[in-house]
Protein backbone atom coordinates (compact mmCIF):
# COMPACT_ATOMS: atom_id res chain seq x y z
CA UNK A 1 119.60 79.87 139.46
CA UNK A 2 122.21 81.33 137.25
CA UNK A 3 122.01 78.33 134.90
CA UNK A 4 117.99 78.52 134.78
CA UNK A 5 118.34 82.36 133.76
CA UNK A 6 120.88 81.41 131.26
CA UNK A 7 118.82 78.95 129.21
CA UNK A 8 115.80 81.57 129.76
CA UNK A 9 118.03 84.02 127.53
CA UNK A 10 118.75 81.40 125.38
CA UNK A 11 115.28 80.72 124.75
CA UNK A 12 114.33 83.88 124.17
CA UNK A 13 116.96 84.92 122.14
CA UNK A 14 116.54 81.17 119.89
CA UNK A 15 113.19 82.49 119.31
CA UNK A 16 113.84 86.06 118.80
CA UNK A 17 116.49 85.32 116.64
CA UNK A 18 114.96 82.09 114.26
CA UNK A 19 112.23 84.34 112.44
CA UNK A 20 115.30 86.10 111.14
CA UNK A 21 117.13 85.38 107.20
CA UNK A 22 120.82 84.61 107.67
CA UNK A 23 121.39 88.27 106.57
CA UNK A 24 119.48 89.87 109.23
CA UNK A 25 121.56 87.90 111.71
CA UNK A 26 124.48 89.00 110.01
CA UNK A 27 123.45 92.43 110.43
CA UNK A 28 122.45 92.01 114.11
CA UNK A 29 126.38 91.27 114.46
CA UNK A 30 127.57 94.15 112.60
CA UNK A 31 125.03 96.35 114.92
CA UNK A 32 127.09 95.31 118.17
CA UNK A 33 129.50 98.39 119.46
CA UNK A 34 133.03 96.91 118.75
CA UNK A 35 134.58 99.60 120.57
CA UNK A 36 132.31 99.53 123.87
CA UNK A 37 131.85 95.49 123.47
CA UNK A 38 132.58 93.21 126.47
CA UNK A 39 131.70 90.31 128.24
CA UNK A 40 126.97 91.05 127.86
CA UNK A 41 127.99 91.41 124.01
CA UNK A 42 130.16 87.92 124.05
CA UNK A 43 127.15 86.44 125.62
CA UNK A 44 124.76 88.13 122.69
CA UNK A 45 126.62 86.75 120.00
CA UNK A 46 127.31 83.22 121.39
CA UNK A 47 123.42 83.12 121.56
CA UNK A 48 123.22 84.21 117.91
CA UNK A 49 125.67 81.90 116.30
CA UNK A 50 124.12 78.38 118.75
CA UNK A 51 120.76 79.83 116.88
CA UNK A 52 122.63 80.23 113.26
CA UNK A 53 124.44 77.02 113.85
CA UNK A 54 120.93 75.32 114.45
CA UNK A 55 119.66 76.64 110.76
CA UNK A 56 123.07 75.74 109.21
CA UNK A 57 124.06 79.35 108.74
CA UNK A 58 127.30 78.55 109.10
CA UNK A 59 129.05 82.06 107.48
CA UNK A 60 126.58 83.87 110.28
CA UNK A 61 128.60 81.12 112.87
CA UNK A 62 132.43 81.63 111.62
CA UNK A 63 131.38 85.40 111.35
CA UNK A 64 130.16 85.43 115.16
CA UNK A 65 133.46 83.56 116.39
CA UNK A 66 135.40 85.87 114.55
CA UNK A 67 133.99 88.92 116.37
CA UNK A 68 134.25 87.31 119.32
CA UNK A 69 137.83 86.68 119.01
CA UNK A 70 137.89 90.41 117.72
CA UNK A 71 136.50 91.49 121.19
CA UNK A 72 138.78 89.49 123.35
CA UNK A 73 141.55 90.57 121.43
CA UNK A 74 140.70 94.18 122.48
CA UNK A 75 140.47 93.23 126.06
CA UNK A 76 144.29 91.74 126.19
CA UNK A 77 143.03 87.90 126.32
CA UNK A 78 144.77 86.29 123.02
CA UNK A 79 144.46 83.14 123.99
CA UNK A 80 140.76 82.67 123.83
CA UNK A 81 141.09 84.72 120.68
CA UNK A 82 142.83 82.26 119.15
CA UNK A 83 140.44 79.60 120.72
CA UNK A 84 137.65 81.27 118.70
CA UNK A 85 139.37 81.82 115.64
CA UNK A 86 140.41 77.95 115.85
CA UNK A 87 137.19 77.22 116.46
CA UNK A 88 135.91 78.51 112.42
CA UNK A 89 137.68 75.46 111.04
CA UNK A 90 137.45 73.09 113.87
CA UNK A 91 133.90 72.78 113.11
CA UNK A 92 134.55 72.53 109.03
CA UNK A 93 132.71 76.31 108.90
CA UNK A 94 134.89 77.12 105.99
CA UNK A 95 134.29 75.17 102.50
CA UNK A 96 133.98 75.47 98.39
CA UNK A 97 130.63 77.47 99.26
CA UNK A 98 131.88 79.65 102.27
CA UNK A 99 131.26 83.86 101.25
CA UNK A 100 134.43 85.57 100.74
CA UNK A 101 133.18 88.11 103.48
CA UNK A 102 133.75 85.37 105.92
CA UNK A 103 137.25 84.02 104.16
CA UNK A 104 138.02 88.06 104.37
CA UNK A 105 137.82 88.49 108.47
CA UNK A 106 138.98 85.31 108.81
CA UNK A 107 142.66 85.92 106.85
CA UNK A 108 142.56 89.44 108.86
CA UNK A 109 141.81 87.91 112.13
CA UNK A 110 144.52 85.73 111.64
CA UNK A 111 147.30 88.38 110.37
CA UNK A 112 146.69 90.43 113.96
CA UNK A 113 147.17 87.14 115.47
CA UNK A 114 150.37 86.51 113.61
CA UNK A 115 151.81 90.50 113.96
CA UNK A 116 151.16 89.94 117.67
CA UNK A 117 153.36 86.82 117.57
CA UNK A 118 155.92 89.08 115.80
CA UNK A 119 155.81 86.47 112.66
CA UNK A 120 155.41 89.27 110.47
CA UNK A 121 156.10 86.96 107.49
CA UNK A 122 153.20 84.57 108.02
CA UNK A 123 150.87 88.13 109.14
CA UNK A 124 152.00 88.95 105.49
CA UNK A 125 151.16 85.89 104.10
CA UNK A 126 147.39 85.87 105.50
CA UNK A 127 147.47 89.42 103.53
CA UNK A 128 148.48 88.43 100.20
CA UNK A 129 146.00 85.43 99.95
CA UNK A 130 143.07 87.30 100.02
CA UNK A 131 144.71 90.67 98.73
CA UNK A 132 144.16 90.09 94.78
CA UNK A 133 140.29 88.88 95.30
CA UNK A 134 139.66 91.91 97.52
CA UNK A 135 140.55 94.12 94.91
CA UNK A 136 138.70 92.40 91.95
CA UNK A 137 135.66 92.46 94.43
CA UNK A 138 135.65 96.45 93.81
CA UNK A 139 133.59 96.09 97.34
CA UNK A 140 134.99 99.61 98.79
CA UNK A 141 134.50 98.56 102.13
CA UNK A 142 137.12 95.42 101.70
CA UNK A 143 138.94 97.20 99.36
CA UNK A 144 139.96 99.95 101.95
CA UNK A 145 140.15 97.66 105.18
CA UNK A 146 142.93 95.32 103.99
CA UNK A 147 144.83 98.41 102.51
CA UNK A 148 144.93 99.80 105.79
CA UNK A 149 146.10 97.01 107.50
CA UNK A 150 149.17 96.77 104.91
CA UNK A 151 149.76 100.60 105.34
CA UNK A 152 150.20 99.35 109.44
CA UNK A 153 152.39 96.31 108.67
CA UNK A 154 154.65 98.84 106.45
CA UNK A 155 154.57 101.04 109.00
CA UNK A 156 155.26 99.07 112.17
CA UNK A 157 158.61 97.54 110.15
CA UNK A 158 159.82 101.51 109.05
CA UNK A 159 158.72 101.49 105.44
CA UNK A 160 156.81 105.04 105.57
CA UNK A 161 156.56 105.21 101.95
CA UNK A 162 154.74 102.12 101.37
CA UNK A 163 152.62 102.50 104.08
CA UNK A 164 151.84 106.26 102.60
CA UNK A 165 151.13 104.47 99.58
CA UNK A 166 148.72 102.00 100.82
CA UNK A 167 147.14 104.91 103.53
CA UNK A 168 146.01 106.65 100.79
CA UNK A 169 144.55 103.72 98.85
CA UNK A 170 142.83 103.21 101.93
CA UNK A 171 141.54 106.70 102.30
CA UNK A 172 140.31 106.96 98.79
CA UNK A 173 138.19 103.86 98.96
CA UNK A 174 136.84 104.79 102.38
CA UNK A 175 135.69 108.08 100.76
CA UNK A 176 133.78 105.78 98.59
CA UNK A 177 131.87 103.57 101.08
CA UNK A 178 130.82 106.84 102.98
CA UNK A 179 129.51 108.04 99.61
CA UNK A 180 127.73 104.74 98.76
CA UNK A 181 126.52 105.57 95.20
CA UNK A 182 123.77 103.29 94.15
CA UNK A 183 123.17 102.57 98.08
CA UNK A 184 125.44 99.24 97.39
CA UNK A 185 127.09 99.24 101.14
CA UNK A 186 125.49 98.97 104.33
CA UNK A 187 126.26 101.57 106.14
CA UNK A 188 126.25 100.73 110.05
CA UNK A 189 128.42 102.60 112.99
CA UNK A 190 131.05 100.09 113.59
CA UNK A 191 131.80 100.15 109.51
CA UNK A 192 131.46 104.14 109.46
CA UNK A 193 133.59 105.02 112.38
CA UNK A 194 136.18 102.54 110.69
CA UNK A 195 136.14 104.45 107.05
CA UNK A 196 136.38 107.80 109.36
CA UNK A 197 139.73 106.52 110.97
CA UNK A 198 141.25 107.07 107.04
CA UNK A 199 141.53 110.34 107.79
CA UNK A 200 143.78 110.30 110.78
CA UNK A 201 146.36 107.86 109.52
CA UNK A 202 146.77 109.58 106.97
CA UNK A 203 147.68 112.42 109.01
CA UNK A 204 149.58 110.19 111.32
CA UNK A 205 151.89 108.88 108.10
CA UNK A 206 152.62 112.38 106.80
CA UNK A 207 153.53 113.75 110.54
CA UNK A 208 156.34 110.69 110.63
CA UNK A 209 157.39 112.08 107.02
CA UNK A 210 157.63 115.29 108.36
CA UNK A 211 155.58 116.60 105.74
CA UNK A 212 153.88 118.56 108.65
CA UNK A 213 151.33 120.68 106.02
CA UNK A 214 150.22 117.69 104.48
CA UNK A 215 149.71 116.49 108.26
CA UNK A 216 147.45 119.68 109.56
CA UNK A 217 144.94 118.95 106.32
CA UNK A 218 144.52 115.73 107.50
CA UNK A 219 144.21 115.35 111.16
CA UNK A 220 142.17 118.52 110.83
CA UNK A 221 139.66 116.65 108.96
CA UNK A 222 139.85 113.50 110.94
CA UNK A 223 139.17 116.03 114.13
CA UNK A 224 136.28 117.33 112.02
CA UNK A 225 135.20 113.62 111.45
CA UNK A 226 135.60 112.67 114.93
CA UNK A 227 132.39 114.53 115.51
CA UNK A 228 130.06 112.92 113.60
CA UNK A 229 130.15 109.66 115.07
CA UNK A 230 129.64 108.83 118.18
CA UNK A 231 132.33 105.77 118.69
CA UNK A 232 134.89 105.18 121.53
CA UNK A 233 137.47 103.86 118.51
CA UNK A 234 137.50 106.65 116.37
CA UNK A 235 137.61 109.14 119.55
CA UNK A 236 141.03 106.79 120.32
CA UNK A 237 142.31 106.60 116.85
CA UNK A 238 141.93 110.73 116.53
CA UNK A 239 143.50 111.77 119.67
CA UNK A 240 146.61 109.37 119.26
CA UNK A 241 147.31 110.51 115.89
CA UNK A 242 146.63 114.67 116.45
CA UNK A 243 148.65 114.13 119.82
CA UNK A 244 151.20 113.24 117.99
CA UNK A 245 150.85 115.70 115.30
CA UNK A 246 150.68 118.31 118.10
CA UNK A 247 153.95 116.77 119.51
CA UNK A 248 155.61 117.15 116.27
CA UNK A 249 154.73 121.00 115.89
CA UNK A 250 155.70 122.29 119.82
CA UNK A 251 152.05 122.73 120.78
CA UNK A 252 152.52 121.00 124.57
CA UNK A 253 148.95 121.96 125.62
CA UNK A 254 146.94 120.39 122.49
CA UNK A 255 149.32 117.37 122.78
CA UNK A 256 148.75 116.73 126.61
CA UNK A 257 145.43 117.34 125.75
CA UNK A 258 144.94 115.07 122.80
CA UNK A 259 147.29 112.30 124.61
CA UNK A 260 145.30 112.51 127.80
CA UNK A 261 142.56 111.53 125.85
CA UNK A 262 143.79 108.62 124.35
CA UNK A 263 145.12 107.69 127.50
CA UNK A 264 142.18 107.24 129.51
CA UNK A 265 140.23 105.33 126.40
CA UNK A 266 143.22 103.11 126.47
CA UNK A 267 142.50 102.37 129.92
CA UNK A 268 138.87 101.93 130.24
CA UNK A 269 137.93 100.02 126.81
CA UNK A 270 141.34 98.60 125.08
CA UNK A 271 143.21 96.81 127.58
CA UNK A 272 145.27 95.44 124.24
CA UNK A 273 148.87 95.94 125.06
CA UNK A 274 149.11 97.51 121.23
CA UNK A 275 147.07 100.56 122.17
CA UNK A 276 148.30 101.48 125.81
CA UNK A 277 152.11 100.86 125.03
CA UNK A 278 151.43 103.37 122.03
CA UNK A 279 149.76 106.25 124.16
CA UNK A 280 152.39 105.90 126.95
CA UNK A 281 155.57 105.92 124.77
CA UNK A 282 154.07 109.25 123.43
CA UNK A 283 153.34 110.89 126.43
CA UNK A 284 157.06 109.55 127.56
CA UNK A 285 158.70 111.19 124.70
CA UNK A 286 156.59 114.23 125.50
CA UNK A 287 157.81 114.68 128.79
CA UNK A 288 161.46 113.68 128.18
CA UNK A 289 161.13 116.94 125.76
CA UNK A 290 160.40 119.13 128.67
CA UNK A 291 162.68 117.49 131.27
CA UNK A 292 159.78 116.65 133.35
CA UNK A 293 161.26 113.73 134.95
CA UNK A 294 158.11 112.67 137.35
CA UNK A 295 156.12 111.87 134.62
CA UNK A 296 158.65 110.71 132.69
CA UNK A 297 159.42 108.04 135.86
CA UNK A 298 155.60 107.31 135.64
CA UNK A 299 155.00 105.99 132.04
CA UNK A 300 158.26 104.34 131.89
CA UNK A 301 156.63 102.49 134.79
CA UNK A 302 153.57 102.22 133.04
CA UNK A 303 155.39 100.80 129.54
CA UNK A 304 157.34 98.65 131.94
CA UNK A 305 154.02 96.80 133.74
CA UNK A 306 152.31 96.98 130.04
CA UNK A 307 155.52 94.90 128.68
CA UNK A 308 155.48 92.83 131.33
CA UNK A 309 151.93 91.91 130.77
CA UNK A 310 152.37 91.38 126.85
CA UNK A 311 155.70 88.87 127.93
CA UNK A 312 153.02 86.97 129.61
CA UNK A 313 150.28 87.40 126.95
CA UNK A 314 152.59 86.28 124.26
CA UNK A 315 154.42 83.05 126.28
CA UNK A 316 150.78 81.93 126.79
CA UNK A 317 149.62 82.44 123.40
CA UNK A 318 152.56 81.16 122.04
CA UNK A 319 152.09 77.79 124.14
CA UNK A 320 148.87 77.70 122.77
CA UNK A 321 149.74 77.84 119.24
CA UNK A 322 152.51 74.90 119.54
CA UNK A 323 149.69 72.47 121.40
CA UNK A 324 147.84 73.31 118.85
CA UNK A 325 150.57 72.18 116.21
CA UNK A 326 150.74 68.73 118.21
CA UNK A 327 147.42 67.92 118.34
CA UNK A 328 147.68 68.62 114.05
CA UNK A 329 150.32 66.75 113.77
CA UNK A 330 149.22 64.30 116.05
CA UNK A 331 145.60 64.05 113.77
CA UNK A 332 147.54 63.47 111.17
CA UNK A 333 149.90 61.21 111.99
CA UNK A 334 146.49 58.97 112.73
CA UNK A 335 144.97 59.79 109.54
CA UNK A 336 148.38 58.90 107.78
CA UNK A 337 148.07 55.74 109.68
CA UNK A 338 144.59 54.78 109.03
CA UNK A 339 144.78 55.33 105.24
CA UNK A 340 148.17 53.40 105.01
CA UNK A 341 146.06 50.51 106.85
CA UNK A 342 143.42 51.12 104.34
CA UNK A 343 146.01 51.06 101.51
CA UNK A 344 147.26 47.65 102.37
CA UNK A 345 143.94 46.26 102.38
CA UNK A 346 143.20 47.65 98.97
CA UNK A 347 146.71 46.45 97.77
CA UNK A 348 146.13 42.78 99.11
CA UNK A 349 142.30 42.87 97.25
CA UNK A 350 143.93 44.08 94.35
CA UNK A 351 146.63 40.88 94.44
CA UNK A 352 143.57 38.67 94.98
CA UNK A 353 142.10 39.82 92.30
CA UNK A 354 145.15 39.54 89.87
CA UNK A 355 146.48 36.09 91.37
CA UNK A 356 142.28 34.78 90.38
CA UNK A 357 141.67 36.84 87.71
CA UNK A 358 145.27 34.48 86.48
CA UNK A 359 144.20 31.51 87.38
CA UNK A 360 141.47 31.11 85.27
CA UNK A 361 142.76 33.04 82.39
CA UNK A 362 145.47 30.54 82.32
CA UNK A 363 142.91 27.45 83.06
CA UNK A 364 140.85 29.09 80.10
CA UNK A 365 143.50 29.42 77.82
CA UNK A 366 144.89 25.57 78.62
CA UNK A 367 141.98 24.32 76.39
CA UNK A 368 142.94 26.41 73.00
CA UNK A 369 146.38 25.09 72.49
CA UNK A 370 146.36 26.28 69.27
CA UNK A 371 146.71 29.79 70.66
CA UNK A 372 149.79 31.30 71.22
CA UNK A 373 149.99 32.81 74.80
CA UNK A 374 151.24 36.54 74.43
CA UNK A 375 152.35 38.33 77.59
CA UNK A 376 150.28 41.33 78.43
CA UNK A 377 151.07 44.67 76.86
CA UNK A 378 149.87 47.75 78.97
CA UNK A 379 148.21 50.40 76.88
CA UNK A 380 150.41 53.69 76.49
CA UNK A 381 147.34 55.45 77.68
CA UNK A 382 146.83 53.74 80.86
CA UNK A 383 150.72 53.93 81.48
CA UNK A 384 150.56 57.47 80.91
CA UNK A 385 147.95 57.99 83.01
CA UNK A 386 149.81 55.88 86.52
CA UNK A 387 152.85 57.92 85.74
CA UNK A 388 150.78 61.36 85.89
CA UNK A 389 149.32 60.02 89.26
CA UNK A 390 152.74 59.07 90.16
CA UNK A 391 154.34 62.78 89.45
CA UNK A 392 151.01 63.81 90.91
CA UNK A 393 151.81 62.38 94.59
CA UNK A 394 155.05 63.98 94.50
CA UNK A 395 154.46 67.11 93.75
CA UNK A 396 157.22 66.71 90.59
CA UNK A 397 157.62 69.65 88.24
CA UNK A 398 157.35 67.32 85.27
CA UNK A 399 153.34 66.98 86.71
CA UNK A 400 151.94 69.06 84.37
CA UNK A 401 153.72 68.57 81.04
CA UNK A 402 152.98 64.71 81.31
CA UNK A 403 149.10 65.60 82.56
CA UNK A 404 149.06 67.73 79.11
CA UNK A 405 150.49 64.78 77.06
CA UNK A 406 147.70 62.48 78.96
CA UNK A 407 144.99 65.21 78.77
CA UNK A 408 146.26 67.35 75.28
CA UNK A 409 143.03 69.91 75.06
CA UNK A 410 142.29 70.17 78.99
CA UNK A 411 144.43 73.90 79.43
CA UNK A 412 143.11 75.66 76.53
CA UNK A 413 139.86 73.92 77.58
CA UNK A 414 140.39 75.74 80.47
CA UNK A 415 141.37 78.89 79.08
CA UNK A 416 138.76 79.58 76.96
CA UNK A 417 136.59 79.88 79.81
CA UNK A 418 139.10 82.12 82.04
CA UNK A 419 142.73 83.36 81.67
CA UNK A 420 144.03 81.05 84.75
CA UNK A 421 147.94 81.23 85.85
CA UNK A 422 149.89 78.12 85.20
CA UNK A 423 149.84 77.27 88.81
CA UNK A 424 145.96 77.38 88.76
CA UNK A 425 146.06 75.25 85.81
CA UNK A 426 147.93 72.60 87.38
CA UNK A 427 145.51 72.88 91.13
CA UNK A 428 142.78 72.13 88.32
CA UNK A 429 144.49 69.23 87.01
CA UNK A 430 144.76 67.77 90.79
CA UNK A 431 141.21 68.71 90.69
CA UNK A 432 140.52 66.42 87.41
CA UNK A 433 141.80 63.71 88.82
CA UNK A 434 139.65 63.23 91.53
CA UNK A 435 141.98 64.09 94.70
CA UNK A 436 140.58 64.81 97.49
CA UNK A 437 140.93 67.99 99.93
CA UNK A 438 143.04 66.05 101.95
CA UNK A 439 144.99 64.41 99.04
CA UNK A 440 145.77 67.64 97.29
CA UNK A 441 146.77 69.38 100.79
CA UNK A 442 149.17 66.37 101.30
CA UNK A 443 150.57 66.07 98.03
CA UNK A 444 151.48 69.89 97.61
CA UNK A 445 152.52 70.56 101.05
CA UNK A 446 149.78 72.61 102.13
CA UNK A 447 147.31 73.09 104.53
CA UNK A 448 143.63 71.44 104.43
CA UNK A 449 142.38 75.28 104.53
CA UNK A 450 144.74 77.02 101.67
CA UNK A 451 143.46 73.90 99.39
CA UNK A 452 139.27 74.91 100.14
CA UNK A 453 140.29 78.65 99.91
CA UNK A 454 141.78 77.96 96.61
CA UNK A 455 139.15 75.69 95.53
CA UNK A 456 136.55 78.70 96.36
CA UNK A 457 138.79 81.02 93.69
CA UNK A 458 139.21 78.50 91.57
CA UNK A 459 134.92 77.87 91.70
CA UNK A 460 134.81 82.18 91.08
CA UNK A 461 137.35 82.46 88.80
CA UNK A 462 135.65 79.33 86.04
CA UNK A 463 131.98 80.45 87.40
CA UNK A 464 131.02 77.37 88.48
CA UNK A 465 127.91 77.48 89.71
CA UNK A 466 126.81 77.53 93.50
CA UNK A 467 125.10 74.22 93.32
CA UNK A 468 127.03 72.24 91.03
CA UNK A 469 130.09 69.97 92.79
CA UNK A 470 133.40 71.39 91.21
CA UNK A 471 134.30 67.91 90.73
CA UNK A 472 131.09 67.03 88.68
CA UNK A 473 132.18 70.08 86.63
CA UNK A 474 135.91 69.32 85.38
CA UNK A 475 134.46 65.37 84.50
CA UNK A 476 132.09 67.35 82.05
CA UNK A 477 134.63 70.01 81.00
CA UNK A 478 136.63 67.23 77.91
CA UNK A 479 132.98 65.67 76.85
């Protein structure tokens, strides 16, 4: 019965859902209450992206897993976050035509994963690659997301002034998207309450400072902000940070009250370890200021089950991460295999060719005696070119000054049509040469997904257009 009534609702919702444009669909998962979402929304949206799948709207899919793995990432189950965020390249969502939006969530995604692990390097990492095209995007909304979450990273390792720094890039560009001048954002409650949030970080960063009048102007306004939507998350976000602000300034009553608050949201819609082992060490250090040792017994209790929890959380997660590592490695150990297989072949067709092509060169030559037979001389060019290849597969430093010597006009080809970094210039050269994905990913020591992200720059960066194959382009660039 259950089955029937699920494939009813899928039904439905296929057909509901098909007379809609990619974008509408996109907007139908932007319109789902992060803060309030659960298990019915999961459902909604794994309708949505087997209907998106079926027109090939693949950024709607890889957007739709990554909210997914947002949601159970609020409700304390990382590892079929991760599942979902796996699941974006698993099914080759992500390629030379992929929308940065999508590229965007999925590097952010990624970094919470990563902080959670406590790899803050690699959280970093996921950061920086999509930092610099953020920025040139001047998309405010982007622009004052992935500030944010480098004023948090800054923050959780004790660097206040950076974070400050990056808090109040964040606020400024939130400012913006709330203005929306021209009408170029959507403006929809889950993106709103977000840019409202600014406001109490701010405050939060400036209370750790103890720059407490700086503090009081902003968690005023974020109190002030609170109000005008109606959203679970910014109701959290506010009461943690004027809690603590309260904390900091001796008013007991407006912290309990603030921290209370915070307390029961934690408990009722973020069952994320992050957000109740925040709330409870606050209202521990509260109590341990008035020497109120019953609740000071209860929310070291309380920290104590939560860590317990995350041990658990984290061993799992962490389990999953290294079978997922194996089953890589194991892949390509196969694929290693099967073109080395492939390479022999090709080799021994190659000898077969040589050993005939020979033979009758030499029977051919037998009747002109008069000829005198010269050994073979290998044009400089065509030695030029196998060592470049050579240099090419090892990733050798020399790679690019002999590419120049075999190709003498393809950089400031290049850079007439954009100012590219050496390092660019040399991905296009691997790009010239006709390596694949795969080949380029091997040869440099990288991963199948860095070399298609930097492909997709790469494709911005020379404005190549949308329906023209990069490679088809750099065969045309020296004609």
């Amino acid at each position: 019965m259950v089955k029937k009534l699920t494939v009813f609702f899928f039904l439905i919702s296929s057909f509901f859902y098909s007379q809609h444009t990619e974008k509408e669909l996109k907007n139908v998962l932007f319109d789902i209450d992060f803060s309030a979402a659960g298990p019915k929304e999961i459902k909604k949206i794994d309708s949505l992206i087997k209907v998106c799948k079926k027109d090939s709207y693949n950024d709607c899919a890889a957007l739709g897993y990554l909210k997914i793995a947002n949601i159970y990432d609020k409700m304390n189950d990382t590892k079929k976050s991760f599942y979902y965020i796996n699941k974006v390249e698993k099914e080759n969502l992500i390629n030379s035509d992929t929308d940065f939006e999508v590229i965007f969530y999925l590097h952010m995604q990624k970094s919470f994963l990563y902080q959670k692990l406590g790899e803050r390097v690699e959280s970093f990492k996921q950061l920086e690659e999509i930092y610099d095209e953020a920025m040139k995007t001047g998309d405010a909304y982007f622009i004052y997301l992935i500030n944010r979450q480098y004023a948090s990273k800054y923050d959780e390792v004790n660097k206040k002034e950076l974070s400050l720094k990056y808090n109040r890039t964040a606020y400024k560009y939130s400012k913006i998207y709330r203005e929306n001048k021209g009408n170029r954002y959507r403006i929809d409650k889950n993106r709103l309450s977000n840019s409202y949030k600014t406001s109490a970080y701010l405050g939060g960063i400036y209370t750790d400072l103890n720059q407490l009048d700086s503090a009081k102007i902003y968690i005023e306004e974020a109190i002030h902000n609170e109000k005008k939507v109606n959203d679970i998350g910014i109701k959290y976000i506010t009461a943690f940070y004027a809690g603590r602000y309260f904390k900091a300034v001796k008013n007991v009553k407006q912290a309990q009250y603030y921290l209370w608050i915070c307390k029961n949201i934690a408990k009722n819609y973020y069952k994320s370890e992050n957000y109740q082992i925040a709330v409870a060490g606050e209202l521990k250090a509260l109590y341990e200021s008035l020497g109120q040792k019953d609740s000071i017994g209860y929310y070291s209790n309380w920290l104590l089950d939560i860590e317990s929890l995350s041990s658990e959380q984290y061993q799992t997660l962490n389990d999953t991460v290294d079978q997922q590592n194996e089953l890589e490695n194991a892949e390509r150990k196969k694929e290693t295999k099967s073109l080395f297989f492939i390479l022999s072949l090709s080799i021994a067709a190659c000898l077969l060719f040589i050993f005939l092509f020979l033979y009758y060169y030499r029977k051919h030559k037998s009747k002109n005696l008069d000829k005198i037979d010269i050994p073979h001389q290998m044009p400089v060019q065509e030695s030029i070119f196998k060592e470049v290849i050579q240099l090419a597969k090892e990733n050798n430093p020399e790679f690019l000054t002999r590419f120049n010597e075999y190709c003498p006009h393809f950089s400031e080809e290049l850079l007439k049509v954009s100012p590219l970094k050496i390092s660019e210039i040399r991905f296009c050269a691997y790009i010239y040469l006709n390596f694949s994905t795969k080949e380029i990913a091997e040869y440099t020591f990288t991963s199948v997904r860095t070399v298609q992200t930097k492909k997709y720059n790469i494709r911005k960066k020379l404005n190549i257009p949308s329906d023209m194959d990069i490679y088809v382009w750099f065969s045309k660039l020296l004609k």
